[in-house]
Protein backbone atom coordinates (compact mmCIF):
# COMPACT_ATOMS: atom_id res chain seq x y z
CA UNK A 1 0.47 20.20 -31.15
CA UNK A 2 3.82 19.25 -30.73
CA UNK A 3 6.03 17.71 -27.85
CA UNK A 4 9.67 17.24 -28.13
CA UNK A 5 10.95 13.75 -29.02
CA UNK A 6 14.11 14.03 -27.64
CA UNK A 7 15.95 14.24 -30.93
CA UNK A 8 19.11 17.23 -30.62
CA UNK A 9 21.56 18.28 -33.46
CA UNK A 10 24.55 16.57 -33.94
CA UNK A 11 27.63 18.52 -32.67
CA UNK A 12 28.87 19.03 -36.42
CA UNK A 13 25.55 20.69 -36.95
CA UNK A 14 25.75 23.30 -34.01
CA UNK A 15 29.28 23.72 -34.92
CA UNK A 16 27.79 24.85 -38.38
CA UNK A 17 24.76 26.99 -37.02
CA UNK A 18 27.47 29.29 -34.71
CA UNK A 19 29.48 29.99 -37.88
CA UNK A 20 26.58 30.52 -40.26
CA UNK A 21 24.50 33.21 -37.77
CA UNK A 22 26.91 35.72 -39.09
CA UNK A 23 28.48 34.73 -41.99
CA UNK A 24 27.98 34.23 -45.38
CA UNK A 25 25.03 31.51 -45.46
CA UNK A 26 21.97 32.08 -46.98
CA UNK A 27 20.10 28.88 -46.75
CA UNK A 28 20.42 25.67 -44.27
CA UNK A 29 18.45 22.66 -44.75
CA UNK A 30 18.01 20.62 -41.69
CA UNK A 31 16.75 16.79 -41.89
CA UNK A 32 16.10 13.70 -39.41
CA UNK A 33 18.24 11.03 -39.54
CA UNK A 34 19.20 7.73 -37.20
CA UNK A 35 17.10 10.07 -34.65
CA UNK A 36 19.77 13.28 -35.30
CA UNK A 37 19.18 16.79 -36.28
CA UNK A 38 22.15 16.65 -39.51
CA UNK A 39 22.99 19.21 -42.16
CA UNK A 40 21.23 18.12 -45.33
CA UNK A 41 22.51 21.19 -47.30
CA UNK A 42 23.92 25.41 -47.46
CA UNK A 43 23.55 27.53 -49.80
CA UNK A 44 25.93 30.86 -50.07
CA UNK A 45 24.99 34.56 -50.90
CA UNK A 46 24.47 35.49 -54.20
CA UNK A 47 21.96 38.50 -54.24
CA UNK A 48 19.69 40.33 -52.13
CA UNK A 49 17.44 37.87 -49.82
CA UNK A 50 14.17 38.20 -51.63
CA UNK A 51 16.01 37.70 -55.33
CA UNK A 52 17.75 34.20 -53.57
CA UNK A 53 14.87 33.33 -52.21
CA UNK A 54 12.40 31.23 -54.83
CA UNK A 55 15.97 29.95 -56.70
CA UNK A 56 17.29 28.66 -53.72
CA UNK A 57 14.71 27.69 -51.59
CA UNK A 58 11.73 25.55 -54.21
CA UNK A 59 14.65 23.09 -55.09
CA UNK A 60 15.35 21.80 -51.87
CA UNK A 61 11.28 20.78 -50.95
CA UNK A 62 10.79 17.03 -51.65
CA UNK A 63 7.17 16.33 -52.22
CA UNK A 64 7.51 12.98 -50.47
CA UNK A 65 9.88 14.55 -47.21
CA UNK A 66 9.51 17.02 -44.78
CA UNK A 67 12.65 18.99 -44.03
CA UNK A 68 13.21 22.32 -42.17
CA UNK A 69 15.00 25.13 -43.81
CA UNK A 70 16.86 28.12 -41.84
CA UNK A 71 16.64 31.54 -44.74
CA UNK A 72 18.61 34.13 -43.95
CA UNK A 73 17.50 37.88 -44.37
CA UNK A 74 19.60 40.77 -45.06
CA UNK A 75 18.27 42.81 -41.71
CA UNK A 76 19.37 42.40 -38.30
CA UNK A 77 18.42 42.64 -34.79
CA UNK A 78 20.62 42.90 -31.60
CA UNK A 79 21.84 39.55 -31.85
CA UNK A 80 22.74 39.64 -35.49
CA UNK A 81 21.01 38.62 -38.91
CA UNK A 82 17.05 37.25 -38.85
CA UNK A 83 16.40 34.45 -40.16
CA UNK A 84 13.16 32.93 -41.13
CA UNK A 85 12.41 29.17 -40.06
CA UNK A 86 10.52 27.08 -42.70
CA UNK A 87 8.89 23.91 -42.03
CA UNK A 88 7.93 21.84 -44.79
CA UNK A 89 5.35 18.80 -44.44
CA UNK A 90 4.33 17.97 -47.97
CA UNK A 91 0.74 15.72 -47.63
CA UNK A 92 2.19 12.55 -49.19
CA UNK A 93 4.76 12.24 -46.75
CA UNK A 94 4.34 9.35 -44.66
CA UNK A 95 2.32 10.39 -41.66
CA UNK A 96 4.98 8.78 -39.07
CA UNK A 97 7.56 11.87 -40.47
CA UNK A 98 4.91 14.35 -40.64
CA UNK A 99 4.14 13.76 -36.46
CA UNK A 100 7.88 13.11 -35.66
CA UNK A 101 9.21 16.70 -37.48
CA UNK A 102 6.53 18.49 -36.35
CA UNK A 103 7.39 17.11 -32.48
CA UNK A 104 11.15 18.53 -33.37
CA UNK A 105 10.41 22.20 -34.35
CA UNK A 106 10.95 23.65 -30.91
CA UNK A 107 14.28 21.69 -30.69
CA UNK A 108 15.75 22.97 -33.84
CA UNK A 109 14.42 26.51 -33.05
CA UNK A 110 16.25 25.92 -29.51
CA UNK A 111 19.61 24.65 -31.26
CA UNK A 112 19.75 27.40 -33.23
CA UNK A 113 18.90 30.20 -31.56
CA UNK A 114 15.42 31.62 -31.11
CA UNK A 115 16.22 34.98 -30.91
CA UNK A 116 17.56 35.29 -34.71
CA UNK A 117 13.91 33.97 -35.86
CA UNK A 118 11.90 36.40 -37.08
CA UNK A 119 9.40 35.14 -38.90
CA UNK A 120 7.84 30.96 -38.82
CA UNK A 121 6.46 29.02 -41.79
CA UNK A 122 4.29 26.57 -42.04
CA UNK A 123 3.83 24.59 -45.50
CA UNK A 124 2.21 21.78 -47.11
CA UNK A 125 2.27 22.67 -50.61
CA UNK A 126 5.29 24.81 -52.56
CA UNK A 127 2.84 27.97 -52.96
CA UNK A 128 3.15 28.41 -48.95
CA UNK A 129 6.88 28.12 -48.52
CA UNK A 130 7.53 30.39 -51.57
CA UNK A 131 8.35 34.19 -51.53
CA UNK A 132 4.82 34.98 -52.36
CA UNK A 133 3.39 32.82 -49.83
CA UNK A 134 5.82 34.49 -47.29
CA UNK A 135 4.74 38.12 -48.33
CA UNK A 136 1.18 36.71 -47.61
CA UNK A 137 2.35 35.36 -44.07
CA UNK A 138 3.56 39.01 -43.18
CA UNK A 139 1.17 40.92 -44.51
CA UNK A 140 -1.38 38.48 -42.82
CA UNK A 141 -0.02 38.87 -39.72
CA UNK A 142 0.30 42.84 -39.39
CA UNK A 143 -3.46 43.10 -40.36
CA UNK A 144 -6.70 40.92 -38.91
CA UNK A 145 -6.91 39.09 -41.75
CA UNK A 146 -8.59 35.47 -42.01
CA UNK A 147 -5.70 32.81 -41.91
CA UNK A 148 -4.74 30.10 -44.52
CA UNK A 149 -5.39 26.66 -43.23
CA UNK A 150 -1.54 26.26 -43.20
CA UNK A 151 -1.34 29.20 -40.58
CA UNK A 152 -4.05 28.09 -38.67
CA UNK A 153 -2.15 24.63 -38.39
CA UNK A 154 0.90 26.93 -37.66
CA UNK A 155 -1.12 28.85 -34.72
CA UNK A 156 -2.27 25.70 -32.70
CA UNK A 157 1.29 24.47 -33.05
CA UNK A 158 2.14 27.43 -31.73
CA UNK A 159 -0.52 27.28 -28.84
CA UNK A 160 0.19 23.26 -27.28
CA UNK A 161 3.92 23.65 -27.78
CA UNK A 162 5.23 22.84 -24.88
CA UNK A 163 8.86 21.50 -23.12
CA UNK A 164 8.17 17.98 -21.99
CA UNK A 165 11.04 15.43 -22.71
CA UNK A 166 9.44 11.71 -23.65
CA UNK A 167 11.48 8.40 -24.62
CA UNK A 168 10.36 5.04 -25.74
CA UNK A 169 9.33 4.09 -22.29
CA UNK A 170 6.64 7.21 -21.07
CA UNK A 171 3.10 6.83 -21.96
CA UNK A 172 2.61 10.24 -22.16
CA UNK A 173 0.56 10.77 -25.42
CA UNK A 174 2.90 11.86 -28.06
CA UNK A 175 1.02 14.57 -30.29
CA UNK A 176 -1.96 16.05 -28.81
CA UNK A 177 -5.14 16.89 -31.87
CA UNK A 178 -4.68 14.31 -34.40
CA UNK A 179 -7.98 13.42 -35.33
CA UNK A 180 -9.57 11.03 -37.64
CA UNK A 181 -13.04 11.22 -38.74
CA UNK A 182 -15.54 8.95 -37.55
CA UNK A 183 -17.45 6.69 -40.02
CA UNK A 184 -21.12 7.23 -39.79
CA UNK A 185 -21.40 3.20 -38.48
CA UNK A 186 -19.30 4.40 -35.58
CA UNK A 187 -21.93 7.87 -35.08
CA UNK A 188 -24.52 5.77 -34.85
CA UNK A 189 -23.60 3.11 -32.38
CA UNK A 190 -22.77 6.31 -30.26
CA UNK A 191 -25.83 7.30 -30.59
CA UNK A 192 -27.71 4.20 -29.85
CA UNK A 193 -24.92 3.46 -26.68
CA UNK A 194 -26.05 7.22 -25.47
CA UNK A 195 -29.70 5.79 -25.91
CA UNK A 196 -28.97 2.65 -23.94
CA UNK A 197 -30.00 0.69 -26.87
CA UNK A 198 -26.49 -1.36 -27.01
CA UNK A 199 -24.18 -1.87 -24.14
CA UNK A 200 -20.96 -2.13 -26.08
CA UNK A 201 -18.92 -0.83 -28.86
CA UNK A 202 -15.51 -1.49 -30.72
CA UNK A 203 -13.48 1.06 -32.91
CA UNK A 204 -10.84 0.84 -34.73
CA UNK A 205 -8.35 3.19 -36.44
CA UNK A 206 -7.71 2.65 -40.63
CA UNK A 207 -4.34 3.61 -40.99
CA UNK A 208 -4.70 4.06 -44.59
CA UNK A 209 -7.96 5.89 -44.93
CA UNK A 210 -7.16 7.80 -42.11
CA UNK A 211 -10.88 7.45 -40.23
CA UNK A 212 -12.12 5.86 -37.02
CA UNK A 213 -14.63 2.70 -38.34
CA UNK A 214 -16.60 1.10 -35.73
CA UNK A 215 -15.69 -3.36 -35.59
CA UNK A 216 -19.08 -4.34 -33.99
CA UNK A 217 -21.60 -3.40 -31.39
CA UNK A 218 -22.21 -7.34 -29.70
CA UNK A 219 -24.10 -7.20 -26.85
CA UNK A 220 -21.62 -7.92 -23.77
CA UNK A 221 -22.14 -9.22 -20.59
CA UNK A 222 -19.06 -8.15 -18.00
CA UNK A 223 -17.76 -11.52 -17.93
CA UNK A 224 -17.83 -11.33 -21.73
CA UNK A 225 -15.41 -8.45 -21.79
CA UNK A 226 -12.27 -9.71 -21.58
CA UNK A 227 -12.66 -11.77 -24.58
CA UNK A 228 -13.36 -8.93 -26.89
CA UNK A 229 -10.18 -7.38 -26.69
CA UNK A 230 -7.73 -8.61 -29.19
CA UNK A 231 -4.34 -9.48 -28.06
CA UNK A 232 -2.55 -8.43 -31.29
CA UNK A 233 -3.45 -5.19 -31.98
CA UNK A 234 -5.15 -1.97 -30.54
CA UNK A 235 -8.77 -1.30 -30.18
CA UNK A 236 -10.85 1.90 -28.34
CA UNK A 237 -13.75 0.45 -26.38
CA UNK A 238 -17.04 1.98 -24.70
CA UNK A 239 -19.03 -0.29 -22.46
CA UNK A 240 -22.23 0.68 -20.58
CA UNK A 241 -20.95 -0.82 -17.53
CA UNK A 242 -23.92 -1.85 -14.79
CA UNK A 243 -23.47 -2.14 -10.97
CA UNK A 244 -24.67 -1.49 -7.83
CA UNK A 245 -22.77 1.18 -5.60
CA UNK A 246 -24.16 2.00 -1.90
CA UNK A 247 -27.40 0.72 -2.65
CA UNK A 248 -27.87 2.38 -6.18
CA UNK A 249 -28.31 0.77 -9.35
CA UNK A 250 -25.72 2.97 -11.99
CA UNK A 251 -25.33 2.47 -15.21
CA UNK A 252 -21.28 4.05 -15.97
CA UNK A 253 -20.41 4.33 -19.47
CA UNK A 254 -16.33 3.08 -19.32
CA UNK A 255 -13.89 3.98 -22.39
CA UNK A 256 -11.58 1.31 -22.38
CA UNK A 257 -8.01 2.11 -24.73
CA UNK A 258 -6.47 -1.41 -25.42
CA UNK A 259 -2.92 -1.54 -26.59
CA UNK A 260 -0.95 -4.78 -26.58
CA UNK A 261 2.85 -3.70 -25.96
CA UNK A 262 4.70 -3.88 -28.05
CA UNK A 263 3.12 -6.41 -30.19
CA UNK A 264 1.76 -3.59 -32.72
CA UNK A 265 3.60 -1.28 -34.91
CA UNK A 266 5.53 1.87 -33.61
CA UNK A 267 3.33 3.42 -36.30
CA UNK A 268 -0.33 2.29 -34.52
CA UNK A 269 0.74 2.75 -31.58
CA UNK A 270 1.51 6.38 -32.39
CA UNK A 271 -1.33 6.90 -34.00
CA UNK A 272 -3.99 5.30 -31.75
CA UNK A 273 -2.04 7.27 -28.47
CA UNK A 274 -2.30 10.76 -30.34
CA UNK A 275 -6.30 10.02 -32.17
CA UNK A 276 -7.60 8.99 -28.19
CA UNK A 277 -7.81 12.45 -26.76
CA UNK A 278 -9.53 13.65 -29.75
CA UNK A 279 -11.71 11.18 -30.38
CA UNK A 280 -12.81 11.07 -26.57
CA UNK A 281 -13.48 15.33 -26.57
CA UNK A 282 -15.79 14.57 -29.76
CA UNK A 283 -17.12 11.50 -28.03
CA UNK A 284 -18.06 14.03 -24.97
CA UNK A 285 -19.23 17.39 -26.81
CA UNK A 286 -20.39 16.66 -29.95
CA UNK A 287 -22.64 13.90 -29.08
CA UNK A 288 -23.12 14.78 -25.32
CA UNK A 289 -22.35 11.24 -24.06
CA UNK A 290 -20.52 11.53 -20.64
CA UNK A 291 -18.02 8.61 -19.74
CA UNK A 292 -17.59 8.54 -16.36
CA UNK A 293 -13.92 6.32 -16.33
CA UNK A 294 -11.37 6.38 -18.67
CA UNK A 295 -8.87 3.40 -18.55
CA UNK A 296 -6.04 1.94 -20.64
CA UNK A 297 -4.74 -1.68 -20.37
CA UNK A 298 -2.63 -4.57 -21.95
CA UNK A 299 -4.48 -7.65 -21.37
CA UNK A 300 -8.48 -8.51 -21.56
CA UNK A 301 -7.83 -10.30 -18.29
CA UNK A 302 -7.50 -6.83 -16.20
CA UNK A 303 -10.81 -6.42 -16.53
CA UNK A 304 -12.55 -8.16 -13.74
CA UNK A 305 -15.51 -6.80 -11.77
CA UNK A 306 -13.35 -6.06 -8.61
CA UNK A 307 -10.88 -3.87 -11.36
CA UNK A 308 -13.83 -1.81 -12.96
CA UNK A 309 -15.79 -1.17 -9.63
CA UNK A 310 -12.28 0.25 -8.08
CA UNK A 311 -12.01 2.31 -11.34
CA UNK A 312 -15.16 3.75 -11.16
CA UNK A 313 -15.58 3.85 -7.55
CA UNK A 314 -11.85 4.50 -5.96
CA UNK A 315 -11.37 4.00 -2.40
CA UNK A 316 -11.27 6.60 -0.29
CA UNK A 317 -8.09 6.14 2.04
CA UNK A 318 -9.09 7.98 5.29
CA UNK A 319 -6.61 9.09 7.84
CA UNK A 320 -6.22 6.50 11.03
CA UNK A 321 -5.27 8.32 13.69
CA UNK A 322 -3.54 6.53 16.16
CA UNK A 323 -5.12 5.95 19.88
CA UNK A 324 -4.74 8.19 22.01
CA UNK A 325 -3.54 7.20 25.34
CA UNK A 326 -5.68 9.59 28.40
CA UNK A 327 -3.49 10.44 30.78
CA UNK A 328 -3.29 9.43 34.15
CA UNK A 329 -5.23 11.10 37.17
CA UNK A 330 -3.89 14.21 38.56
CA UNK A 331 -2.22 14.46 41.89
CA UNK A 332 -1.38 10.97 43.99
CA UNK A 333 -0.78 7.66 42.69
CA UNK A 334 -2.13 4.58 44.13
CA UNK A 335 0.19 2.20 45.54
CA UNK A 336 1.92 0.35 42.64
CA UNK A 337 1.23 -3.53 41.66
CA UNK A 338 2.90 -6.18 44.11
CA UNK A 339 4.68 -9.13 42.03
CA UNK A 340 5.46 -11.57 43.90
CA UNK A 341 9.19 -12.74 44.19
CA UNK A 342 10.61 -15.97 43.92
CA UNK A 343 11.92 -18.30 46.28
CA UNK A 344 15.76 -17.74 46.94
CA UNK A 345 17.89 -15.16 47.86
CA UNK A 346 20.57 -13.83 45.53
CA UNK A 347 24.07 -14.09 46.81
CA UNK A 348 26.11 -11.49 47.86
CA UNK A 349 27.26 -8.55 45.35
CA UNK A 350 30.85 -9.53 46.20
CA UNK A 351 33.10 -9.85 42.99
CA UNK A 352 32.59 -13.79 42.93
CA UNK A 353 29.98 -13.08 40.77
CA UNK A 354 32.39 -12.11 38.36
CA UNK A 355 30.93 -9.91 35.77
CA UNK A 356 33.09 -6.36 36.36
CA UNK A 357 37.03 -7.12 35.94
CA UNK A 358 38.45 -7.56 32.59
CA UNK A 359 39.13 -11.34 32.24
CA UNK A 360 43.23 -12.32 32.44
CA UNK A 361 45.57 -15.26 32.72
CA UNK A 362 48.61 -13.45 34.59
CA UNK A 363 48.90 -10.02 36.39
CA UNK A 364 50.66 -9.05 33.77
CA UNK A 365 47.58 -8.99 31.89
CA UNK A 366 45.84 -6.19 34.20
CA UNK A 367 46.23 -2.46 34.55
CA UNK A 368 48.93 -1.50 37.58
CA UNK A 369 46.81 -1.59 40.38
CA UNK A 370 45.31 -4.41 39.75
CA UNK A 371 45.67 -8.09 39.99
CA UNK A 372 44.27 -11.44 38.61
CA UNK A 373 42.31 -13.21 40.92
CA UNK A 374 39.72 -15.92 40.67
CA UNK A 375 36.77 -15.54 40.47
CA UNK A 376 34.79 -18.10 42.17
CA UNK A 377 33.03 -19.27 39.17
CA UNK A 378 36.04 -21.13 37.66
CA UNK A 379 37.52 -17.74 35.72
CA UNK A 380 39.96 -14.86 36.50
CA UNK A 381 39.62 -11.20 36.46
CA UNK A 382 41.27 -8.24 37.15
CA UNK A 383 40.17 -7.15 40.53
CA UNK A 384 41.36 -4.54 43.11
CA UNK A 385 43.41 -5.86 45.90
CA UNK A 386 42.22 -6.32 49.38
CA UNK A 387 43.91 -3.61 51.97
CA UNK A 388 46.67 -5.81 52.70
CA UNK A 389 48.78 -5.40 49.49
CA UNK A 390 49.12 -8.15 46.78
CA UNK A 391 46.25 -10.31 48.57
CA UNK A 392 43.01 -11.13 46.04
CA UNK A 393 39.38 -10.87 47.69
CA UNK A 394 38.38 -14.05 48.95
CA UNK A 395 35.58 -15.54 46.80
CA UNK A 396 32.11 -15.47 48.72
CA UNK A 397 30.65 -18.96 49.53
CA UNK A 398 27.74 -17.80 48.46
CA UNK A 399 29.18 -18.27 44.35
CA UNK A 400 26.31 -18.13 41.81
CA UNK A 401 27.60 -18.70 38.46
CA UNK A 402 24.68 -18.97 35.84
CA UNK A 403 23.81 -15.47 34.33
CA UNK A 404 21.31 -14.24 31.80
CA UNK A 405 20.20 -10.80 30.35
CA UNK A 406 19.19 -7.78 32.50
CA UNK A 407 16.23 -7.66 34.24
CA UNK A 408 14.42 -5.15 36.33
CA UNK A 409 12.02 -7.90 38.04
CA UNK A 410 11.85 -11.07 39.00
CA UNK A 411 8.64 -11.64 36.38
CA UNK A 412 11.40 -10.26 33.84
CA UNK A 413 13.69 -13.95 34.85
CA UNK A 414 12.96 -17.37 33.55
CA UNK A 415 12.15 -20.31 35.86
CA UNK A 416 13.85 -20.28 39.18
CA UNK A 417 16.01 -17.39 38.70
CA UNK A 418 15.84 -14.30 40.90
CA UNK A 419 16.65 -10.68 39.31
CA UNK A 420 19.79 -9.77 41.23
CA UNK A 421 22.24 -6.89 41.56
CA UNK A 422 25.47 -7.60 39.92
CA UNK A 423 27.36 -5.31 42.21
CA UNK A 424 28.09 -3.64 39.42
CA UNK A 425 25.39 -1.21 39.35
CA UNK A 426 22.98 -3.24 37.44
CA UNK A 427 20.85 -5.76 37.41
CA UNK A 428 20.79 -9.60 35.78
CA UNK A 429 19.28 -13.03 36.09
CA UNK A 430 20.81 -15.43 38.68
CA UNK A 431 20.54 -18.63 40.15
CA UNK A 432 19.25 -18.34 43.29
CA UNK A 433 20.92 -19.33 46.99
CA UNK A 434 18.30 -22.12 48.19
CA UNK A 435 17.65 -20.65 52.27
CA UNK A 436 19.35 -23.88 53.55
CA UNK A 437 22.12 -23.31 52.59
CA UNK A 438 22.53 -19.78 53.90
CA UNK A 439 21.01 -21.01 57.47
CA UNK A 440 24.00 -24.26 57.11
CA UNK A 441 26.43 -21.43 56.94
C-alpha cells in the first residue's frame, strides 16, 4: 500500500542509528518533519527488553500523531542486536499523515538497516503497539491463526510495497487501496448507467465523512460534457458515450477523472489520485459494469468528439515501407539518353582559364618553381613555366572568364553556358566561344 515519497533521514539521524545498532539504546522515536526523517527521542537501558518495554514505549504514542519507534531486544543475529520496528497511526490523526508515514516505512527500514529488524508492528490503538499486543503478533505469526485487522493492514502493506521514487511533478498515483464507501445514491445511478437508463454520472469524494456521494445524474448530450466538469475542484465521471465506429453503432461507457492542477488542495488531490483505482475495481467487479476507456484531464474543453473517438478507438500506426525500386534488366543496356548540347564550343583547357594556380601579386608569392603569370582573365596565378626558363604560358585567345558550379552536362548549366573541362580534371560552367570567332582565328 505504500510507495516511497522521497523523504530520507537527516544526516544527524543516520549518524545516530550507526551508533545506537550496538550500543546502549533501547528506544528511538523517529518523526516527519519539513519533509525529513529527524530524531524525535532515545531512551537508554534500564532492564531487560520486555520489563522496558510498556514504560518506555506507551508514553511516546500521541493519539493525534503517527510516529515510528525503533525497540531494541536483548538477542542478536549476525549483524548485531534485533530490533523491532513499530509504526504507529492512531485513527484521529489527520488522514494526510496517516498516507504520508505509511508511504515512508520502507525508507526508514532502509536507513536503518533491514537486517537488524526482526519483527514489524502495525498499530492504531495503544493495545497493538504494547508488549501484550506484541506477544500476540509473534505468537500469531508462528501458528495459522486468524489475523487482527491491524495485521491484516500490516500484510497488504507488506504485499504492494514497492521501490518507486515520486516528486511533486509524477502522476503516478500515490497510495494504491484507499477506498471510500460509496453512498447508496451513487450504487444506484451505477446501476441504472449499467441499465442504460441514464447516460451520465458525477461523484464526488467527502473529505470529512470519508465516502464517495454521487453530485447528479443529468442527462448529457456530448456537446454538453465539457460544461459539467468544474474548473475548481475534482470530480470522477462515467458517461455512456455513443458513436459510430466502422459502421457499428457502440455504446462505450468512458470514466472520466477530472483534476484541475493545482487549483485544489494537496490534500484532494491526494485523496481523489489514491480512492480512483479502488473505486474503478469496485465499479468493474462488484457491479459488473465494464468501462471500456479510462481518461484523466484538466480542462472540460479536452473533451471534444475527435478526443473521445481517438481514446476509445486509437489509431493504429502501420509500418510504410518505403518503395522499392526493381532493378534493372539483366545483361545489356540500351543505348543511353542523347541531350542535346548547346551552341558553342568551350575554349581551350589552357591555364587562361585560370582556376588551378594559387592566386599571387609577385613571384615571391609562389612556391620555387613557380612563377606569377597572368591569367588572361584579368588575375595572376602561380603557374609552371614554359620550357624556356622564366617565360609565363601565353594566355589562349580563346579566354573565357565567367564560371559557375560543377556540372557533368550541359542540361546541368544555365542559359548559354556549355559544361566545360577546366583542365584541371573537372568539370564547370563556362561561357561559350561563339564558332565565328574560332573560324576568324
Amino acid at each position: 500500500m505504500a510507495h516511497q515519497t522521497g523523504i530520507h533521514a537527516t544526516p544527524e539521524l543516520k549518524d545516530f542509528f550507526a551508533k545506537a545498532r550496538n550500543g546502549s539504546i533501547r528506544l528511538i522515536k523517529v518523526i516527519i518533519e519539513e519533509e525529513q526523517l529527524v530524531l524525535g527521542s532515545h531512551k537508554e537501558l534500564k532492564h531487560a527488553w520486555d520489563q522496558d518495554y510498556d514504560a518506555l514505549v506507551l508514553p511516546l504514542l500521541d493519539e493525534s500523531e503517527p510516529c515510528y519507534i525503533l525497540y531494541r531486544l536483548d538477542s542478536q543475529n549476525a549483524q548485531g542486536y534485533e530490533w523491532i520496528f513499530l509504526s504507529w497511526s492512531p485513527d484521529h490523526s489527520p488522514v494526510r499523515l496517516k498516507m504520508l508515514y505509511a508511504a515512508t516505512r520502507a525508507t526508514v527500514k532502509k536507513e536503518f538497516g533491514g537486517g537488524h529488524i526482526k519483527d514489524e508492528i502495525f498499530g492504531t490503538l495503544k493495545e497493538d503497539i504494547a508488549l501484550g499486543g506484541y506477544k500476540k503478533h509473534v505468537s500469531s505469526c508462528a501458528a495459522p491463526a486468524p489475523l487482527t485487522a491491524a495485521e491484516r493492514e500490516l500484510q497488504e502493506i507488506k504485499i504492494n510495497e514497492v521501490k518507486t521514487e515520486i516528486s511533486v511533478e509524477s502522476k503516478q498515483q500515490t497510495l494504491q487501496g484507499l477506498s471510500f464507501p460509496l453512498r447508496p445514491e451513487a450504487e444506484g445511478a451505477i446501476l441504472l448507467l449499467k441499465q442504460k437508463k441514464i447516460n451520465y454520472i458525477q461523484l464526488r469524494l467527502d473529505l470529512e465523512k470519508e465516502t464517495v456521494d454521487l453530485v447528479h445524474t443529468k442527462h448529457t448530450e456530448l456537446k454538453d460534457l465539457p460544461g459539467r466538469i468544474p474548473q475548481d475542484t475534482a470530480r470522477y465521471h462515467f458517461f455512456l458515450y455513443k458513436h459510430s465506429h466502422e459502421g457499428d453503432h457502440l455504446e462505450s461507457v468512458v470514466f472520466i477523472y477530472s483534476m484541475p492542477g493545482y487549483k485544489c488542495s494537496i490534500k484532494e488531490r491526494m485523496l481523489y489520485s489514491s480512492c480512483k483505482n479502488k473505486l474503478l475495481d469496485s465499479v468493474e467487479q462488484d457491479f459488473q459494469l465494464e468501462i471500456v476507456k479510462k481518461i484523466e484531464i484538466e480542462d472540460g474543453a479536452e473533451l471534444t468528439d475527435e478526443f473521445l473517438y481517438d481514446e476509445v478507438h486509437p489509431k493504429q500506426h502501420a509500418f510504410k515501407q518505403a518503395f522499392a525500386k526493381p532493378k534493372g534488366p539483366a545483361g545489356k543496356r540500351g543505348q543511353k539518353r542523347l541531350i542535346k548540347d548547346k551552341a558553342g564550343v568551350c575554349p581551350d583547357t589552357n591555364l587562361s582559364l585560370g582556376i588551378c594556380g594559387k592566386e599571387c601579386k609577385t613571384d615571391t608569392d609562389c612556391d620555387s618553381n613557380l612563377k606569377c603569370c597572368k591569367t588572361g582573365c584579368d588575375g595572376l596565378q602561380c603557374l609552371e613555366p614554359d620550357e624556356k626558363p622564366g617565360s609565363c604560358p601565353k594566355p589562349s585567345n580563346q579566354t573565357s572568364c565567367e564560371t559557375t558550379a560543377d556540372c557533368k552536362s550541359d542540361s546541368k548549366c544555365e542559359g548559354h553556358l556549355k559544361c566545360c573541362p577546366t583542365g584541371c580534371g573537372g568539370y564547370a560552367c563556362h561561357l561559350p566561344i561563339e564558332l565565328k570567332e574560332i573560324s576568324a582565328t
